[in-house]
C-alpha atoms as a PDB file:
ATOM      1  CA  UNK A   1      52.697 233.829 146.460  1.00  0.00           C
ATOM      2  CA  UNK A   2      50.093 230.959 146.038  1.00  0.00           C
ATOM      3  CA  UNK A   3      50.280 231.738 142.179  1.00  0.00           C
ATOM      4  CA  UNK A   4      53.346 232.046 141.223  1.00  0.00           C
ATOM      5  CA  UNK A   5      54.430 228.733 142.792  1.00  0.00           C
ATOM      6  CA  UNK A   6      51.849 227.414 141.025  1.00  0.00           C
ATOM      7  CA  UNK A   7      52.731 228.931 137.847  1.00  0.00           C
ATOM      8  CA  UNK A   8      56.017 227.163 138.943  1.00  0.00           C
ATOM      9  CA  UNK A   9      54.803 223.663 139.009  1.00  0.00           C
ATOM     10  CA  UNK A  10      53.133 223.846 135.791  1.00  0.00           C
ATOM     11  CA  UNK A  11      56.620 223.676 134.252  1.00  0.00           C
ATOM     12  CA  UNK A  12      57.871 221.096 136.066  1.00  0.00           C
ATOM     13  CA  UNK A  13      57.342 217.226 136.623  1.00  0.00           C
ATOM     14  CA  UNK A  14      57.628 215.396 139.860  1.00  0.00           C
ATOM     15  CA  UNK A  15      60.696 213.140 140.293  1.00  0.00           C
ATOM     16  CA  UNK A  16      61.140 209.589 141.714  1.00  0.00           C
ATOM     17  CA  UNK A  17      61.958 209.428 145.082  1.00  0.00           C
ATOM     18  CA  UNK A  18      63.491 206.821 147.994  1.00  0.00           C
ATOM     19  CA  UNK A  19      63.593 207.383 151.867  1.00  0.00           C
ATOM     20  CA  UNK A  20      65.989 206.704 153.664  1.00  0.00           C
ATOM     21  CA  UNK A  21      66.274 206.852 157.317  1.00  0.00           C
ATOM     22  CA  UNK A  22      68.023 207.733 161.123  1.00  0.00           C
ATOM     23  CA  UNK A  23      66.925 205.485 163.954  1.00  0.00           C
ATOM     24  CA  UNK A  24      68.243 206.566 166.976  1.00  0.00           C
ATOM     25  CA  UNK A  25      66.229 204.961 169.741  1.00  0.00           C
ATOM     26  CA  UNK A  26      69.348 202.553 170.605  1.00  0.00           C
ATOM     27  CA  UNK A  27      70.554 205.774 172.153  1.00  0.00           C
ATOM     28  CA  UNK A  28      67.557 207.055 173.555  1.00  0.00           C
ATOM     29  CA  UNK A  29      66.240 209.647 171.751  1.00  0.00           C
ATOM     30  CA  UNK A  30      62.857 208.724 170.050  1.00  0.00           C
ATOM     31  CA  UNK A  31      61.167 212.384 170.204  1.00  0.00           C
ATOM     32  CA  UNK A  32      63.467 215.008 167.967  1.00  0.00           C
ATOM     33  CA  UNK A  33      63.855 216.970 164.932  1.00  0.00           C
ATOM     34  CA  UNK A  34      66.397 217.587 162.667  1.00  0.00           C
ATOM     35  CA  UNK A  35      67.611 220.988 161.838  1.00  0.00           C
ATOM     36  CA  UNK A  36      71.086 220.608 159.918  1.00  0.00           C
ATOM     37  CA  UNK A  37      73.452 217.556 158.836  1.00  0.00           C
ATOM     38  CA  UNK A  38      77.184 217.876 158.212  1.00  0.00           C
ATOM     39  CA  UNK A  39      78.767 214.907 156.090  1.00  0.00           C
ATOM     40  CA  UNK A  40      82.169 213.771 156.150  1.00  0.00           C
ATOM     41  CA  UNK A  41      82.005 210.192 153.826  1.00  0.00           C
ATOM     42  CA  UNK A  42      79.598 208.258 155.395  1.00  0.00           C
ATOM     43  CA  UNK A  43      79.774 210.076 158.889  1.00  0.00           C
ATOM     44  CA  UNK A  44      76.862 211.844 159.431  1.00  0.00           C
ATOM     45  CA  UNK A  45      76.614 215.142 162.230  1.00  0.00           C
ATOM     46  CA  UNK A  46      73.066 215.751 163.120  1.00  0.00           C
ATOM     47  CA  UNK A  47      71.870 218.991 164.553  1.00  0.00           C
ATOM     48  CA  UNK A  48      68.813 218.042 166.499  1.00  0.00           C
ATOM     49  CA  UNK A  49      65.907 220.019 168.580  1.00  0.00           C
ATOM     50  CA  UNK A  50      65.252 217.619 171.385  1.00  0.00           C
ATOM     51  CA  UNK A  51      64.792 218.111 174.996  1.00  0.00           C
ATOM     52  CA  UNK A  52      68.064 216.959 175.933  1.00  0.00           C
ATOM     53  CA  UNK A  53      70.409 216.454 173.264  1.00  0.00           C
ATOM     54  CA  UNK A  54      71.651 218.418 170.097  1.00  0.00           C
ATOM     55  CA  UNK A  55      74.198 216.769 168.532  1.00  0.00           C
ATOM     56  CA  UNK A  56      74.329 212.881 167.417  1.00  0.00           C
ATOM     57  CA  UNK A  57      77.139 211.152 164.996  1.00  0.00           C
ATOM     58  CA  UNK A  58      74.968 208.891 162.572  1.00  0.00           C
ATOM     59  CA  UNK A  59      76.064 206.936 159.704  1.00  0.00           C
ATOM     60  CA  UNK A  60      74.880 208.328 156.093  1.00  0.00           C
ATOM     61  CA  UNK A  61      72.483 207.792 155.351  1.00  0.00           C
ATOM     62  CA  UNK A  62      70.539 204.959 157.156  1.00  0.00           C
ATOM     63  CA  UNK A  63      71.801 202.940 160.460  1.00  0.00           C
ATOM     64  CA  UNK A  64      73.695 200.125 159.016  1.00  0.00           C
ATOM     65  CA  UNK A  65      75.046 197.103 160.224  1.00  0.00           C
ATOM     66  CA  UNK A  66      77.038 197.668 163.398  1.00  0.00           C
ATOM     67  CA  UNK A  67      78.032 201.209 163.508  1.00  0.00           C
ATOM     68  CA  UNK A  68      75.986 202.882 166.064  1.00  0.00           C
ATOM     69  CA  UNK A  69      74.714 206.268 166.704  1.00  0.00           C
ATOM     70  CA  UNK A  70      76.716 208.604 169.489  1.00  0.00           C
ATOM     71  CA  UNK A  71      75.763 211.427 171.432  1.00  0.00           C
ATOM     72  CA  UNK A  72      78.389 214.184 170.839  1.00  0.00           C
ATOM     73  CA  UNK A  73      76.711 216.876 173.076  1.00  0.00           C
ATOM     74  CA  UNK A  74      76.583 215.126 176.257  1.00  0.00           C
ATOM     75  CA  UNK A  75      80.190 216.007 176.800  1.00  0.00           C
ATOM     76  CA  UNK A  76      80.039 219.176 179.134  1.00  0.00           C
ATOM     77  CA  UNK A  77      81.748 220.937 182.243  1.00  0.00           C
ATOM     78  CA  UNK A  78      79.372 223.527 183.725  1.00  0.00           C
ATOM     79  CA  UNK A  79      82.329 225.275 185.446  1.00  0.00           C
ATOM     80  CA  UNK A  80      84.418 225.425 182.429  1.00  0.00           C
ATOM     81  CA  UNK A  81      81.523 225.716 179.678  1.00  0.00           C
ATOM     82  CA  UNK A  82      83.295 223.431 177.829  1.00  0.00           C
ATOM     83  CA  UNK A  83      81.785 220.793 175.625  1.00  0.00           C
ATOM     84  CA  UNK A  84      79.080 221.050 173.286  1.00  0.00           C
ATOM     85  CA  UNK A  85      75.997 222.614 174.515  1.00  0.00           C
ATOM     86  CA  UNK A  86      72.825 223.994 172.487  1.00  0.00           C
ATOM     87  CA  UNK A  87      73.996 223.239 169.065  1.00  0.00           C
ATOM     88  CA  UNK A  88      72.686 225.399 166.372  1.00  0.00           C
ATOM     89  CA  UNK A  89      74.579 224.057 163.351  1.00  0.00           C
ATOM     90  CA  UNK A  90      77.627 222.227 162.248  1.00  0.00           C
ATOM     91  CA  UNK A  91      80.001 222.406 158.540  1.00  0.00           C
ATOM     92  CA  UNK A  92      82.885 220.924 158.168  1.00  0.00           C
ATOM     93  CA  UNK A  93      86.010 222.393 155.504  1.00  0.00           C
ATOM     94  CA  UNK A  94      88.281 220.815 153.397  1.00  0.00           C
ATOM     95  CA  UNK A  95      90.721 219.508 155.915  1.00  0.00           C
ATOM     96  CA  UNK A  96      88.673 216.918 157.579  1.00  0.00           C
ATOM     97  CA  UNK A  97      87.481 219.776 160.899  1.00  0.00           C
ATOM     98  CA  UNK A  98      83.874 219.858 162.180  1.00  0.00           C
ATOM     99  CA  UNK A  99      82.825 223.310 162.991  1.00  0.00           C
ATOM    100  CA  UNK A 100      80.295 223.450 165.836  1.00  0.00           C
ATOM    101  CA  UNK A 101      78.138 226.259 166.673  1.00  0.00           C
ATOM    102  CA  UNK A 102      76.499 226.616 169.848  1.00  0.00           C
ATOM    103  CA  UNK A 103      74.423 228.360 171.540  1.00  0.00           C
ATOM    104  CA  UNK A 104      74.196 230.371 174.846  1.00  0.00           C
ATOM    105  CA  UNK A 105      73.589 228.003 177.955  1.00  0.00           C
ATOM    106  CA  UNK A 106      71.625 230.284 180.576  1.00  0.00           C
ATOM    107  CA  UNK A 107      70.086 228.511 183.636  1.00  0.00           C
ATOM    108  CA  UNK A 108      70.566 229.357 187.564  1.00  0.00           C
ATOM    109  CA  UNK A 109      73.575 229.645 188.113  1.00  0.00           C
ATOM    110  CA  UNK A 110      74.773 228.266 185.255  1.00  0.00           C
ATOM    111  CA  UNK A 111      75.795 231.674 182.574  1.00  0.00           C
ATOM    112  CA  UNK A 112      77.185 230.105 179.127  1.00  0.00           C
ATOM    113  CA  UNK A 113      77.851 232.601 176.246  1.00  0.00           C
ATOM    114  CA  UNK A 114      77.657 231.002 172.272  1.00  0.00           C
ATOM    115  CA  UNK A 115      80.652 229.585 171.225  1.00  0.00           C
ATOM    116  CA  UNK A 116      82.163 228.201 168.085  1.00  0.00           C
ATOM    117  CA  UNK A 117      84.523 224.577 169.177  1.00  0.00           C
ATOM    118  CA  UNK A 118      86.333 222.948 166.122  1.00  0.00           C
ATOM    119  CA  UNK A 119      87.438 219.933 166.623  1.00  0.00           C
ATOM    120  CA  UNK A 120      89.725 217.477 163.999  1.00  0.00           C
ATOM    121  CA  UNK A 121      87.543 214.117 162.524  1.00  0.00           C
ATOM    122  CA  UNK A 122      90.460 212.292 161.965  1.00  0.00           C
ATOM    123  CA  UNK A 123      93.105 213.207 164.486  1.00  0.00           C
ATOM    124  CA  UNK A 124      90.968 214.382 167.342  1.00  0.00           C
ATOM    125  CA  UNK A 125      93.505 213.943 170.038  1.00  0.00           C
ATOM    126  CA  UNK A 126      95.299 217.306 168.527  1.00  0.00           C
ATOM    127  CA  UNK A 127      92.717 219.162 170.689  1.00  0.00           C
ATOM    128  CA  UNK A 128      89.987 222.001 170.390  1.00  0.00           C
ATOM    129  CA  UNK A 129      89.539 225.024 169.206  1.00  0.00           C
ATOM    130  CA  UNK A 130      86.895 227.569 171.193  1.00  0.00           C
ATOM    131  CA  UNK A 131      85.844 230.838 170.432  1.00  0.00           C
ATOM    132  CA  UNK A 132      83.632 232.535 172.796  1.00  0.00           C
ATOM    133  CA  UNK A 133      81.075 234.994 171.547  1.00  0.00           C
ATOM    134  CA  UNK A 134      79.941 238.681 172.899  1.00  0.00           C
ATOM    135  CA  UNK A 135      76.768 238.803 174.761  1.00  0.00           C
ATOM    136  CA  UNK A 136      75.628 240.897 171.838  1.00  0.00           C
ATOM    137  CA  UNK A 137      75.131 238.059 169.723  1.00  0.00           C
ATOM    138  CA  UNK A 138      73.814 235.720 172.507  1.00  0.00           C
ATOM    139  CA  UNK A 139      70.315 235.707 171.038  1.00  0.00           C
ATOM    140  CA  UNK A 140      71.389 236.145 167.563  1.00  0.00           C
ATOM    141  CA  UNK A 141      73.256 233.144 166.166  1.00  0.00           C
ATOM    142  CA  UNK A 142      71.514 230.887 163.285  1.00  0.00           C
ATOM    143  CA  UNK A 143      73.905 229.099 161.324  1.00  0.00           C
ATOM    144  CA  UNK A 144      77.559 228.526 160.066  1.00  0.00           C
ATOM    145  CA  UNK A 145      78.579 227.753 157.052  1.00  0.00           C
ATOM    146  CA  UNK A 146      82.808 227.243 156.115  1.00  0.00           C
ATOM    147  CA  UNK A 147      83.974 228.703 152.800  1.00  0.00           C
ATOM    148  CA  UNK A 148      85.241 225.368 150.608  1.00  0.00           C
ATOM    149  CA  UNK A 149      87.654 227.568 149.372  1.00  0.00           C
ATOM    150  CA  UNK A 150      90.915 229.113 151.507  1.00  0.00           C
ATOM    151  CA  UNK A 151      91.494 233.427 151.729  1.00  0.00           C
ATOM    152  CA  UNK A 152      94.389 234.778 149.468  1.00  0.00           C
ATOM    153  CA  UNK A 153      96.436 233.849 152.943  1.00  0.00           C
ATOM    154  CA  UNK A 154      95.697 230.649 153.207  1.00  0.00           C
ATOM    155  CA  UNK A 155      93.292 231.243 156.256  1.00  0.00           C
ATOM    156  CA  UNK A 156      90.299 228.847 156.558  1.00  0.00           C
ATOM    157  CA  UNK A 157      87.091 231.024 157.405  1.00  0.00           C
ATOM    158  CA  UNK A 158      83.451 230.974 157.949  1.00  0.00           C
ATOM    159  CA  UNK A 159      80.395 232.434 157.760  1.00  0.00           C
ATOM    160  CA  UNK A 160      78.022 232.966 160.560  1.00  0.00           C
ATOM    161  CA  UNK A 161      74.513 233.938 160.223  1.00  0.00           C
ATOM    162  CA  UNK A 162      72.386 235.525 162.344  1.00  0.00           C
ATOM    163  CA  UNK A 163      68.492 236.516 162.961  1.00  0.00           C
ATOM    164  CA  UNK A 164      66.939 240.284 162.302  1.00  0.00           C
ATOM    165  CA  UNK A 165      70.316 241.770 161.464  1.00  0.00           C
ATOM    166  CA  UNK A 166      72.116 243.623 158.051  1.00  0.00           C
ATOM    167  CA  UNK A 167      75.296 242.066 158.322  1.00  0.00           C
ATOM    168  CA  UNK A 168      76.916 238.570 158.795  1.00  0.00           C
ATOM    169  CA  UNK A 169      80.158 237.602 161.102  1.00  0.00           C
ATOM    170  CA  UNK A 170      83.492 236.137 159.402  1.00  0.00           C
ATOM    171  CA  UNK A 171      85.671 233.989 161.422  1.00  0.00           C
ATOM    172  CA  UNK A 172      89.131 233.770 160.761  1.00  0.00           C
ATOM    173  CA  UNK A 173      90.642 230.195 161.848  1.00  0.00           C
ATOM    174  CA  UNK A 174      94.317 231.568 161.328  1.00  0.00           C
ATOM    175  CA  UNK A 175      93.871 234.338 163.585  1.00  0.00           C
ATOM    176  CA  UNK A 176      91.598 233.014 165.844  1.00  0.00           C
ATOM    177  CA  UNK A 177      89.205 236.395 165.741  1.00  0.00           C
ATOM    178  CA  UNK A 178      85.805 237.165 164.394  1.00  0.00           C
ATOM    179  CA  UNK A 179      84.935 239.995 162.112  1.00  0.00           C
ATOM    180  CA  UNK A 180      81.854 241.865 161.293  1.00  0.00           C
ATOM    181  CA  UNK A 181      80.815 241.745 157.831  1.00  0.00           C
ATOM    182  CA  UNK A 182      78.864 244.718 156.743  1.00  0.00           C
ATOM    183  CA  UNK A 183      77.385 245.501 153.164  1.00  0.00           C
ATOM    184  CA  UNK A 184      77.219 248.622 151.219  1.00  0.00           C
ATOM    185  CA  UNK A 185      74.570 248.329 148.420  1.00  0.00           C
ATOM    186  CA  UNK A 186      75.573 249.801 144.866  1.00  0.00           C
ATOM    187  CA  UNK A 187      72.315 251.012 144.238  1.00  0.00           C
ATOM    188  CA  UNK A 188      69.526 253.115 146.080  1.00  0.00           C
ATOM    189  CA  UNK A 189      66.952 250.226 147.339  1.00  0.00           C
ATOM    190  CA  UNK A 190      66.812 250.253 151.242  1.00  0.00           C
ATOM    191  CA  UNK A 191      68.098 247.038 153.050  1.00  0.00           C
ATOM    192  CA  UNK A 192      65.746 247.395 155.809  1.00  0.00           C
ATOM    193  CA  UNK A 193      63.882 245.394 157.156  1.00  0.00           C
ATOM    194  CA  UNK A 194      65.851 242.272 157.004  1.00  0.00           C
ATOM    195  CA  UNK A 195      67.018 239.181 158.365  1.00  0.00           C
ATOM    196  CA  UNK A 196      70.344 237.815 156.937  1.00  0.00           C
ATOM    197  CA  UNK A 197      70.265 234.821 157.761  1.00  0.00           C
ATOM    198  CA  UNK A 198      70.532 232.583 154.920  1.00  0.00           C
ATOM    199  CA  UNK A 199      73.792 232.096 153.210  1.00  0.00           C
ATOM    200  CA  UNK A 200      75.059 229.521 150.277  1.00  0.00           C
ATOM    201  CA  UNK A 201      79.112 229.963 149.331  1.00  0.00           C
ATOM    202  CA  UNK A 202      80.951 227.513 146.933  1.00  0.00           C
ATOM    203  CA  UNK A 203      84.108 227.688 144.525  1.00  0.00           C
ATOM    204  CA  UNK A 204      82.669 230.789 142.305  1.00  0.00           C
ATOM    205  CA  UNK A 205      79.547 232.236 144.000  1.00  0.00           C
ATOM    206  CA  UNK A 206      78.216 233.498 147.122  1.00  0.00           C
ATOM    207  CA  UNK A 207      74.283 234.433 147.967  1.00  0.00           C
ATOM    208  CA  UNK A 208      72.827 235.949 151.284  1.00  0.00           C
ATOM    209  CA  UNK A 209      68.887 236.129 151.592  1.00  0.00           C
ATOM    210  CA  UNK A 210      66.635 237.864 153.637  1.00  0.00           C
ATOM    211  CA  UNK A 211      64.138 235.982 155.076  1.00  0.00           C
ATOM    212  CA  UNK A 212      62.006 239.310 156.311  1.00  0.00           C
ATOM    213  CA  UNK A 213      61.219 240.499 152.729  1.00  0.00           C
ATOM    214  CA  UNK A 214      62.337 237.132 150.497  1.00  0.00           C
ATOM    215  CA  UNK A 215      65.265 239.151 149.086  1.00  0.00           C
ATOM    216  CA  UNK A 216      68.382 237.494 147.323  1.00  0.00           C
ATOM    217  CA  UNK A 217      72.005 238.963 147.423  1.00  0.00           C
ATOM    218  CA  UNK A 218      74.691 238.328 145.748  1.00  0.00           C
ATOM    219  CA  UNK A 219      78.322 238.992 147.344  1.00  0.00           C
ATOM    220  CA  UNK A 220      81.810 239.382 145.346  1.00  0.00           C
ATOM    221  CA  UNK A 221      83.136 236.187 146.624  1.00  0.00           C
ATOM    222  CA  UNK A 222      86.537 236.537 145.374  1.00  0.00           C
ATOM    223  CA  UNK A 223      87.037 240.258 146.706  1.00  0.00           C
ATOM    224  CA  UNK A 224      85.837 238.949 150.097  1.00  0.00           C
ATOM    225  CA  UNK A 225      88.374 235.797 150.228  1.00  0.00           C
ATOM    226  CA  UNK A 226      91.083 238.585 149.438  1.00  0.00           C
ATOM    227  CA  UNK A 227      89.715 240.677 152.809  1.00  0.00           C
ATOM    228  CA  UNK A 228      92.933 240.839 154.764  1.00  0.00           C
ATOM    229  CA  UNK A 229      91.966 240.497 158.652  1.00  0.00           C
ATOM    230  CA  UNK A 230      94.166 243.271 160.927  1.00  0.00           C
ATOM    231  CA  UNK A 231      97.019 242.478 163.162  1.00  0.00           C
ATOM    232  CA  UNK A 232      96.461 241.104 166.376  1.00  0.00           C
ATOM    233  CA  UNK A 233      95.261 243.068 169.298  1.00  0.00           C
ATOM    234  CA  UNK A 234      91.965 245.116 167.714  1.00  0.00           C
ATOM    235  CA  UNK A 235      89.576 244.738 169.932  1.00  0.00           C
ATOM    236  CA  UNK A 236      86.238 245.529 166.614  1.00  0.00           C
ATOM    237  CA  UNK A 237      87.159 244.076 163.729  1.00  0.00           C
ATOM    238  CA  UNK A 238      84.660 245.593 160.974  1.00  0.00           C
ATOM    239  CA  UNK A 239      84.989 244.917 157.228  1.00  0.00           C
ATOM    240  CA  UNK A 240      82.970 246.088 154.578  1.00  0.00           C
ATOM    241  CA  UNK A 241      82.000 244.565 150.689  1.00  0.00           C
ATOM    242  CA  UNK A 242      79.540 245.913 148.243  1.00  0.00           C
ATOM    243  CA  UNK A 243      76.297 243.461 147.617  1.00  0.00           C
ATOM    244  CA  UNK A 244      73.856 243.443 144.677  1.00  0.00           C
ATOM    245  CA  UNK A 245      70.552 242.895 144.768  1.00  0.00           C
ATOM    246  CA  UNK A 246      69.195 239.722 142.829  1.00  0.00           C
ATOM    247  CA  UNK A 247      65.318 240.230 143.319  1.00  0.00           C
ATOM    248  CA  UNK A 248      62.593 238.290 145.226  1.00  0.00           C
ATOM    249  CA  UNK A 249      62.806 235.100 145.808  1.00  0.00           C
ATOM    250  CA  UNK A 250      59.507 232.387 145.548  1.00  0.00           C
ATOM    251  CA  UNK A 251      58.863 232.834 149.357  1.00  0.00           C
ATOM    252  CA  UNK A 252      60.667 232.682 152.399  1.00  0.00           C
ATOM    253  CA  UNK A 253      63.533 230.867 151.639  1.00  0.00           C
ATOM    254  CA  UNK A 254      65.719 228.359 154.046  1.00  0.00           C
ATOM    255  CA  UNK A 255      68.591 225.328 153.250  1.00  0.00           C
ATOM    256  CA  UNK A 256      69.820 227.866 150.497  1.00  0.00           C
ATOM    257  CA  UNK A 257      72.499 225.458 147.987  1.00  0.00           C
ATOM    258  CA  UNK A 258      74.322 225.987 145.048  1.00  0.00           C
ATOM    259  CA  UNK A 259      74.906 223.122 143.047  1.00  0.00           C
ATOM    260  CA  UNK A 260      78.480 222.548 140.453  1.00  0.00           C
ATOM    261  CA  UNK A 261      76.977 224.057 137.682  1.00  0.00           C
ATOM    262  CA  UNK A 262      76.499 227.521 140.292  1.00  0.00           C
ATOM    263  CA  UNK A 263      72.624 226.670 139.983  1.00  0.00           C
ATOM    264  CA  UNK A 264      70.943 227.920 143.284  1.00  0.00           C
ATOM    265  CA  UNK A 265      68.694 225.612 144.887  1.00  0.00           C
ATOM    266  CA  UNK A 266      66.254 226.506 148.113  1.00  0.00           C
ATOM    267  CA  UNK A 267      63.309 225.064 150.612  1.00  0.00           C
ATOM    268  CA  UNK A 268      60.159 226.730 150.335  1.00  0.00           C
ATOM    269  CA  UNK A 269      59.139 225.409 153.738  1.00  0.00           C
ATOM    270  CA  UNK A 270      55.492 227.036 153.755  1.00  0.00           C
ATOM    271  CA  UNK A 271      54.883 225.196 150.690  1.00  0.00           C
ATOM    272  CA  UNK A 272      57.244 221.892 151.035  1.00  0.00           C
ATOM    273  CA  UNK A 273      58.951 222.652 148.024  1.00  0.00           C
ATOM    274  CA  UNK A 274      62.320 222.593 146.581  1.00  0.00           C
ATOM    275  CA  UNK A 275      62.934 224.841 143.333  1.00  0.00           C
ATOM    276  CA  UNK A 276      66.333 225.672 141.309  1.00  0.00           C
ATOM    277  CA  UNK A 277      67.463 228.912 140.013  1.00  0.00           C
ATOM    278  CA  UNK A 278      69.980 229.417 137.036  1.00  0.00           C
ATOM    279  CA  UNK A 279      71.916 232.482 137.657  1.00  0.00           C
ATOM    280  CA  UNK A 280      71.624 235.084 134.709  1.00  0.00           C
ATOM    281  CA  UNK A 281      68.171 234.436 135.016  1.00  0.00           C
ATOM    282  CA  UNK A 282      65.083 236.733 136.400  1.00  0.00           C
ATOM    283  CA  UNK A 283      63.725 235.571 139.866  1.00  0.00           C
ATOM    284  CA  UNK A 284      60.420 235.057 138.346  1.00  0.00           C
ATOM    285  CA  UNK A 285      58.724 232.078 138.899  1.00  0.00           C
ATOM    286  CA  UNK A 286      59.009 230.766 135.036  1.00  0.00           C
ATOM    287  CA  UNK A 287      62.424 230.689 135.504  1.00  0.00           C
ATOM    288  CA  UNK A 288      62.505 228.206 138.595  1.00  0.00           C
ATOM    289  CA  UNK A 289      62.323 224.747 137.988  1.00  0.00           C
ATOM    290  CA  UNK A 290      60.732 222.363 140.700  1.00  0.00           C
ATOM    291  CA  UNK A 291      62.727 219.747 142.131  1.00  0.00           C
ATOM    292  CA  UNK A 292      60.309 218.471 144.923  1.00  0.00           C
ATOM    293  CA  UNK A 293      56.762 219.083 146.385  1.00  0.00           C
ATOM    294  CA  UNK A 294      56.662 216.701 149.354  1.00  0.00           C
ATOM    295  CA  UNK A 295      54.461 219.159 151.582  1.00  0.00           C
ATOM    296  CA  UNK A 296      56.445 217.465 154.798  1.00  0.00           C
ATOM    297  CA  UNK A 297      58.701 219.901 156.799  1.00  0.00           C
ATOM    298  CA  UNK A 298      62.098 219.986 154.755  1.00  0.00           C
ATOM    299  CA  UNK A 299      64.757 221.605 156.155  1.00  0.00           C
ATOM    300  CA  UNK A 300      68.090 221.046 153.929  1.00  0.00           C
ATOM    301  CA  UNK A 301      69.137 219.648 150.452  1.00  0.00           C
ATOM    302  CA  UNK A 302      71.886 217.939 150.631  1.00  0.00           C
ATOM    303  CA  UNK A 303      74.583 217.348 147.006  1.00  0.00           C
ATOM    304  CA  UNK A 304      76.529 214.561 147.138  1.00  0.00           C
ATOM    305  CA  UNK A 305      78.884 212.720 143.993  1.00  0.00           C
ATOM    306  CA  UNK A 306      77.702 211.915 140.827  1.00  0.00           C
ATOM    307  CA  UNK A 307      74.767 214.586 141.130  1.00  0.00           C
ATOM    308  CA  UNK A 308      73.028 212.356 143.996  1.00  0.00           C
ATOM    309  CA  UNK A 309      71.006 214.393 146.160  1.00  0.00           C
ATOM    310  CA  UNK A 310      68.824 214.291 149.288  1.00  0.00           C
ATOM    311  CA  UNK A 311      66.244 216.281 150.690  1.00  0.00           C
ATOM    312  CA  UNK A 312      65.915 216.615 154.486  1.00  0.00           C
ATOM    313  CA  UNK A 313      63.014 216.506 156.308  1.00  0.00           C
ATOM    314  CA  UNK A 314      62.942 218.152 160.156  1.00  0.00           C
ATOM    315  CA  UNK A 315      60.044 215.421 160.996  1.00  0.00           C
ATOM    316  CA  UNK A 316      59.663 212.013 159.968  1.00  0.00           C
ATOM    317  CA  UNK A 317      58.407 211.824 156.521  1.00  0.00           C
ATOM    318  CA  UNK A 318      57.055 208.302 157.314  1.00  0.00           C
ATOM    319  CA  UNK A 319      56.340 207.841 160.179  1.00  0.00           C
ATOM    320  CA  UNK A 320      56.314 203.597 160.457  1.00  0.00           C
ATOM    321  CA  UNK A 321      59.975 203.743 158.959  1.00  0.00           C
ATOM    322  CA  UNK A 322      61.139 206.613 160.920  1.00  0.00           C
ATOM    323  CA  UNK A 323      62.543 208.361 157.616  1.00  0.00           C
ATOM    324  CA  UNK A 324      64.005 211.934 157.609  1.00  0.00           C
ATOM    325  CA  UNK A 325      65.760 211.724 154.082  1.00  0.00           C
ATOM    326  CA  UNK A 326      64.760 211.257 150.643  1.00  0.00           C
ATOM    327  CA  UNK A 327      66.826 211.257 147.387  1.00  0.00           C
ATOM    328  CA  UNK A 328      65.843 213.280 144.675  1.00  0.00           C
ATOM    329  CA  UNK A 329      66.937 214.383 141.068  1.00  0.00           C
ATOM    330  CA  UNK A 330      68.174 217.656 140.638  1.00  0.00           C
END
């Protein structure tokens, strides 16, 4: 593994980079790390691992002027479960909706299952939505990510991710229902092990990887937006696509994105490194081009216009200036 990143950085120059920064200590919260950020303009939705809350509204993508930070998960009714609770991750689609994952919330008394809450950014007084999930997928859920692009219906959906399993869940906003997503492979390789748990989707492609064995998958995206969820009242909803295998990826890989130009970028965290992948292209090393070796703890890339992008770091990459993010070429 050692090698053939290295092989990979021989090809590639280091880029200039600026931090930028969230201070949230004017709320409280001083010990945290990051594990996902949503955007909507210059709204920022952190995911955080902290002892007591998960979900903060920051501006993007320092603390400027007078806009504040807010906690967002502090808003809960233990008899009802409702409010936001655990958060795992957080997308938002094209109409303006943040999707919130959660986890289960277990303690005395207190028996939670995971649930997925979307809520409107700009008319939130038009209410919730909450989906409650099976106690089969209690310890399961990793992350949720919306396709930008609505089903032959018109439905909104999304994928959700989870840990040590061959298959991923679809949720269909229209019907208000989740679906399991299974894959049948069109060759003889075995799927097993494997973790499915990291998944990219934009206007032309969609990758799943494995993050047991390193493995990369591509999915028909098109076929999958035309899957046609049944009628109400089935209880298992099971749906099936066929998935080819890519090849190996540099390592294990996590914040999987895919730029405009269908490029695929990843986090090597082991290594703190950020490479891009042309599709067409063998998963060798040679064939990866190095966008960042930081060697702090990133967690996400992030695209925004113009072809600015940020890297995202779970810990402060400077400490003195309390900096998770820093802007990088790609």
């Amino acid at each position: 593994m050692k090698c053939r990143i290295f092989c990979a950085l021989l090809l590639s120059a280091l880029v200039p980079r600026f931090g930028h920064s969230w201070d949230l200590r004017s709320i409280g919260i001083d010990r945290y790390r990051v594990r996902h950020v949503s955007l909507y303009h210059s709204r920022a939705f952190l995911t955080l691992e902290s002892s007591n809350v998960t979900l903060v509204e920051a501006t993007w993508p320092e603390n400027t002027g007078n806009q504040w930070p807010r906690v967002l998960s502090d808003e809960w009714d233990e008899r009802t479960c409702r409010g936001l609770r655990r958060v795992l991750g957080t997308d938002i689609d094209r109409l303006a909706r943040l999707w919130v994952l959660c986890g289960a919330e277990v303690r005395e008394e207190l028996d939670c299952p995971p649930k997925l809450v979307i809520r409107s950014l700009i008319s939130p007084a038009t209410g919730e939505i909450h989906h409650r999930f099976g106690r089969a997928d209690q310890q399961r859920l990793h992350a949720i990510v919306v396709d930008p692009v609505p089903a032959s219906d018109g439905d909104t959906r999304a994928f959700i991710t989870l840990v040590d399993q061959d298959h991923v869940l679809l949720y269909s906003l229209f019907k208000r229902t989740i679906g399991k997503l299974q894959f049948q492979k069109n060759d003889l390789t075995s799927l097993h092990p494997i973790s499915l748990s990291e998944v990219t989707i934009n206007n032309n492609r969609l990758y799943v990887a494995d993050t047991v064995s390193d493995r990369l998958f591509a999915l028909p995206v098109r076929n999958i937006r035309q899957l046609a969820f049944p009628e109400d009242g089935v209880q298992k909803i099971i749906m099936k696509t066929n998935v080819t295998y890519l090849g190996r990826l540099l390592g294990r890989p996590c914040g999987l994105k895919l730029d405009f130009r269908d490029n695929l970028l990843y986090v090597l965290q082991r290594d703190g490194a950020i490479v891009k992948w042309t599709p067409g292209r063998s998963l060798k090393a040679e064939n990866h081009r190095v966008i960042l070796q930081q060697g702090s703890n990133i967690t996400q890339i992030i695209l925004g216009v113009a072809g600015k992008a940020w890297a995202v770091s779970g810990e402060y990459i400077s400490p003195e200036t309390h900096r998770h993010c820093m802007k990088i070429v790609v």
